[in-house]
Protein backbone atom coordinates (compact mmCIF):
# COMPACT_ATOMS: atom_id res chain seq x y z
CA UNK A 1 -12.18 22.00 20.97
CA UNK A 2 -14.98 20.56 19.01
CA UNK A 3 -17.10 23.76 17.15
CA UNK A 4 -20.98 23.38 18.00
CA UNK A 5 -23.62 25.89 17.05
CA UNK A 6 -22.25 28.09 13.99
CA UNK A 7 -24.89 30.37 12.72
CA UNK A 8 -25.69 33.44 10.40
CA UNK A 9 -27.60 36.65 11.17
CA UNK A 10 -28.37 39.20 8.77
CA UNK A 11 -28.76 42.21 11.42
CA UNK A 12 -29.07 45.44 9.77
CA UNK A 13 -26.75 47.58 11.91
CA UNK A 14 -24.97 46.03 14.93
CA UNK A 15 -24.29 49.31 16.34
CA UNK A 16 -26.50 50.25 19.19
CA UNK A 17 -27.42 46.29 19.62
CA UNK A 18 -24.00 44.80 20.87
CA UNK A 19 -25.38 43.95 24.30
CA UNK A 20 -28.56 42.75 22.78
CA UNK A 21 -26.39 40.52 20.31
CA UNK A 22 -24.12 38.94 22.43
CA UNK A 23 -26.98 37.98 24.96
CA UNK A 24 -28.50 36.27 22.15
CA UNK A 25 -25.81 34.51 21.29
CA UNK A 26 -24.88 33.40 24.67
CA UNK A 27 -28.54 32.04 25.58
CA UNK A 28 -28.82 29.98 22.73
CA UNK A 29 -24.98 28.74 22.87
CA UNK A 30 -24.22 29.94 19.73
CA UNK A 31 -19.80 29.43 19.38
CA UNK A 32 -19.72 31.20 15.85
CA UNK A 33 -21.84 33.64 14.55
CA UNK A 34 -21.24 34.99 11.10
CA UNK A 35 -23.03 39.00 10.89
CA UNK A 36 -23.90 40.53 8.07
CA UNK A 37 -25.01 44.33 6.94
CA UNK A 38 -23.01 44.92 10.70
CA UNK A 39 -22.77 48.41 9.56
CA UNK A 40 -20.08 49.22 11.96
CA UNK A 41 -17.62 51.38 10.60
CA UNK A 42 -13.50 50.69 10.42
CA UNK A 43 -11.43 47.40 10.70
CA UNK A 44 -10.78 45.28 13.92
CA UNK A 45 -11.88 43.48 16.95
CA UNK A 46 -13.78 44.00 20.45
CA UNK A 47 -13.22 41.69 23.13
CA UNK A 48 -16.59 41.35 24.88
CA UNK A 49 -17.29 39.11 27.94
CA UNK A 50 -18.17 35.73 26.30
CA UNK A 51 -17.27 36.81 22.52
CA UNK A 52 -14.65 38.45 20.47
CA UNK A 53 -15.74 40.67 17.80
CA UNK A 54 -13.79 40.82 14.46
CA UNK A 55 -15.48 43.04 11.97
CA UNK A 56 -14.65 44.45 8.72
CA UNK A 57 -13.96 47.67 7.02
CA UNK A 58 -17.18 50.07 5.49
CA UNK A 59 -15.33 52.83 4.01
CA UNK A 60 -15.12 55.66 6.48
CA UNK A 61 -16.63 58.27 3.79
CA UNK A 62 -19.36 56.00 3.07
CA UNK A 63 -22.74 55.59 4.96
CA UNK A 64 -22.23 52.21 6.30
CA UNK A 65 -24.66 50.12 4.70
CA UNK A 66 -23.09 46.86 4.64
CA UNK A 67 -20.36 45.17 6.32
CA UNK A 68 -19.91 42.03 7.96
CA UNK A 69 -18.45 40.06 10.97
CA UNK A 70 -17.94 37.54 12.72
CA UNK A 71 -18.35 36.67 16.72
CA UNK A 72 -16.23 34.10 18.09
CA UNK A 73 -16.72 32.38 21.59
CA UNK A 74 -13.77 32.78 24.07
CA UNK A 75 -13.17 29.02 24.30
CA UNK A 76 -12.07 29.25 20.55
CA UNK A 77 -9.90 32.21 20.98
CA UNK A 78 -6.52 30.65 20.66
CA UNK A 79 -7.82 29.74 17.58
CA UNK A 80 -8.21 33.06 15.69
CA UNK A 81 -5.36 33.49 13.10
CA UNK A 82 -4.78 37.44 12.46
């Protein structure tokens, strides 16, 4: 599948905005959306309904200040290498 729209939004805290985010991204058709200062704490991913979430570690001790990730659309899910 051919990539399209690939963007980058500095946020300042993704937590509390998710919803917000991801109906963003699906009204302007974005396929890859690189996040930074997410601010969300821990390591891993979130399946939402037309995005997968894969966000990176802020140290659990720390206020979470910075922090990035990355939204993926479903159609490019077989694509995500662990």
């Amino acid at each position: 599948a051919k990539v399209g729209h690939i963007i980058a939004w500095n946020i300042r805290s993704f937590n509390n905005k998710d919803q917000e985010v991801m109906q963003e991204l699906n009204e302007h058709k974005i396929d890859i959306c690189a996040i930074q200062e997410s601010r969300i704490k821990g390591k891993g991913k979130k399946q939402y309904s037309n995005y997968v979430l894969i966000y990176s570690e802020v140290e659990r001790q720390m206020s979470a200040k910075e922090g990035v990730a990355l939204t993926v659309h479903n159609t490019y899910n077989n694509n995500i290498l662990e």
